[in-house]
C-alpha atoms as a PDB file:
ATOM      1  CA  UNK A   1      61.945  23.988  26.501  1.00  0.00           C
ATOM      2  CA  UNK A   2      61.585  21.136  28.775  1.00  0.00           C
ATOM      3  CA  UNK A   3      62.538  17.378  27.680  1.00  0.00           C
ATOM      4  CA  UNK A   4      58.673  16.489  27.233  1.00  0.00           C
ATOM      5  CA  UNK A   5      58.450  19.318  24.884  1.00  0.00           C
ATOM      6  CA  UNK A   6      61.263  18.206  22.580  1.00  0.00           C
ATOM      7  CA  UNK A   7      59.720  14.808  22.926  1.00  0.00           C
ATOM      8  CA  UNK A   8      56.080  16.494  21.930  1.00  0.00           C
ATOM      9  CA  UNK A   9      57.748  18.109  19.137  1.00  0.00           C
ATOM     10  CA  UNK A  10      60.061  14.937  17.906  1.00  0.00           C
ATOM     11  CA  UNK A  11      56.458  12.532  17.553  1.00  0.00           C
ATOM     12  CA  UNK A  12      55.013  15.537  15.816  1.00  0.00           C
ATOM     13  CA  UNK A  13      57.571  16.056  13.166  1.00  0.00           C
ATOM     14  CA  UNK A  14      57.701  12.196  13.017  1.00  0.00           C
ATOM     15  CA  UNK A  15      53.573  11.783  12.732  1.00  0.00           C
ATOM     16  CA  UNK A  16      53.903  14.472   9.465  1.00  0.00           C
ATOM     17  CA  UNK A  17      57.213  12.527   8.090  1.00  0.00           C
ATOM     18  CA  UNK A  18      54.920   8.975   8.043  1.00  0.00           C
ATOM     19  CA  UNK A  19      52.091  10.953   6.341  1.00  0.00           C
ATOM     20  CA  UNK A  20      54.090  12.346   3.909  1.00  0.00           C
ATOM     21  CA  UNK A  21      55.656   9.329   3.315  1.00  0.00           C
ATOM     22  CA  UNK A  22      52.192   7.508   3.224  1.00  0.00           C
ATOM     23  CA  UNK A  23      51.255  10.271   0.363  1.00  0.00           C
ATOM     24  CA  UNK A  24      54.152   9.770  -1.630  1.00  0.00           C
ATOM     25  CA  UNK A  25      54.172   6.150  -1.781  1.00  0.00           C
ATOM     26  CA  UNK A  26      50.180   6.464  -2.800  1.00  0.00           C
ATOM     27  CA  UNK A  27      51.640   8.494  -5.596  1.00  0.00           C
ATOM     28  CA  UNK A  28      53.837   6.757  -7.001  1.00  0.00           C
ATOM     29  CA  UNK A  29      51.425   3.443  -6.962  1.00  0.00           C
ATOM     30  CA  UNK A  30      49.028   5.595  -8.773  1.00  0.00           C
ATOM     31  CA  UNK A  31      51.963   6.631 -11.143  1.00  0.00           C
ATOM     32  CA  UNK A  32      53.004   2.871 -11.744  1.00  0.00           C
ATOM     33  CA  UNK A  33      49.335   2.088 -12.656  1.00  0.00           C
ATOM     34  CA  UNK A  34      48.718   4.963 -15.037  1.00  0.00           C
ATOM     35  CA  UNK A  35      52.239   3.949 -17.045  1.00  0.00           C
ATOM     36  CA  UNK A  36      51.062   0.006 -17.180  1.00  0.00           C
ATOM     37  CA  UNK A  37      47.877   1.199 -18.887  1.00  0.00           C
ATOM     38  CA  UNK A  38      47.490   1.256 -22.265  1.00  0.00           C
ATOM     39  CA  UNK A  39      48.225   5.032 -23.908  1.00  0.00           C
ATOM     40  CA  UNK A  40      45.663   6.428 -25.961  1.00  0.00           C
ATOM     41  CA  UNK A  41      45.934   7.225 -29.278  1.00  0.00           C
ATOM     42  CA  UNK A  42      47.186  11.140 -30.289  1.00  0.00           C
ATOM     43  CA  UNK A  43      50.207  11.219 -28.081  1.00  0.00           C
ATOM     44  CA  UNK A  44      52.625  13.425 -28.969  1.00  0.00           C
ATOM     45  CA  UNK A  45      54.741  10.821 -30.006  1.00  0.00           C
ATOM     46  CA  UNK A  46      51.850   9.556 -32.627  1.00  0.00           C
ATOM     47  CA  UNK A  47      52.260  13.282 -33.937  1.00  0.00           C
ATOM     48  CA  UNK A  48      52.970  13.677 -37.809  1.00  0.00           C
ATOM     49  CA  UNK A  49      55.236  16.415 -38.825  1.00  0.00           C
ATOM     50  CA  UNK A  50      54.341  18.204 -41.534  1.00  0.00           C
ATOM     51  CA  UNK A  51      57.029  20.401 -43.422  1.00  0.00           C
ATOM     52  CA  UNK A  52      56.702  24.442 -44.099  1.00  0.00           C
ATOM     53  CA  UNK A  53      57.523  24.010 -47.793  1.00  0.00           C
ATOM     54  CA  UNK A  54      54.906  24.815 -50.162  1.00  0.00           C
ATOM     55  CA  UNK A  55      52.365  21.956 -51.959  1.00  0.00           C
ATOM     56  CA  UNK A  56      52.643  21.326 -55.432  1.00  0.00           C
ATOM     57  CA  UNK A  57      49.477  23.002 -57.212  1.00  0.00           C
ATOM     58  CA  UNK A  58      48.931  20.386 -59.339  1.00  0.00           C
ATOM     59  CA  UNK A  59      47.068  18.749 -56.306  1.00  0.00           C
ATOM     60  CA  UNK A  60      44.797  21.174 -55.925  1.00  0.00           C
ATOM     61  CA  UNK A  61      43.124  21.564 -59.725  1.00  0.00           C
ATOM     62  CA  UNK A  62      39.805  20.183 -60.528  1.00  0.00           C
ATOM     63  CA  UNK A  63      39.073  20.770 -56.908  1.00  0.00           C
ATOM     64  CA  UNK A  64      35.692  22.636 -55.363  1.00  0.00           C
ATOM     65  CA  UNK A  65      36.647  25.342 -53.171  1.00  0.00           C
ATOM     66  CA  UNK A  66      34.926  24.050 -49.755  1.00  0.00           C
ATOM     67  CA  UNK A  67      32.254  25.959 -48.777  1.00  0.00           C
ATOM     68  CA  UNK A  68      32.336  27.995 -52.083  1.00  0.00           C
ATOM     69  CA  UNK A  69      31.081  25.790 -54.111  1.00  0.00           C
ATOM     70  CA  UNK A  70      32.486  24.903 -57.846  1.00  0.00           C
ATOM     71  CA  UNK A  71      35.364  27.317 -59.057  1.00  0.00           C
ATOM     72  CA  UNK A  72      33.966  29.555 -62.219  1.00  0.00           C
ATOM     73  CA  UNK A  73      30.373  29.300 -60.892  1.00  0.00           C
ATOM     74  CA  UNK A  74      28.679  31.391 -58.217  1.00  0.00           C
ATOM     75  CA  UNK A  75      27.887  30.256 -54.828  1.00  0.00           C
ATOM     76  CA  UNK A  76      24.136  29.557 -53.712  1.00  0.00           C
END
């Protein structure tokens, strides 16, 4: 390789370092906006847990079976 080769090959490699450069900084600008803006509602930190142990029945009597209609009655 001759010294204006390297030289070809150095801008090169320098031309794709700026545009990468040029990409990431458009990145992260876009990533800086996107955190100052208000987060919707439903994140997963807005998440309610809700345990595996079993209700208490008591909630559940007097209740129509949805869909079903009343309990003790036939459905339409």
């Amino acid at each position: 390789m001759s010294l204006q080769d390297d030289v070809t090959a150095v801008r090169r490699c320098l031309d794709d370092l700026v545009r990468t450069v040029g990409r990431l900084e458009r990145s992260l600008a876009l990533q800086r906006e996107n955190e100052s803006r208000p987060q919707p509602a439903g994140r997963v930190e807005d998440l309610v847990t809700i345990p595996d142990t079993p209700y208490n029945s008591a909630l559940w009597t007097d209740s129509d079976d949805e869909g079903l209609g009343v309990r003790d009655r036939r459905a339409p």
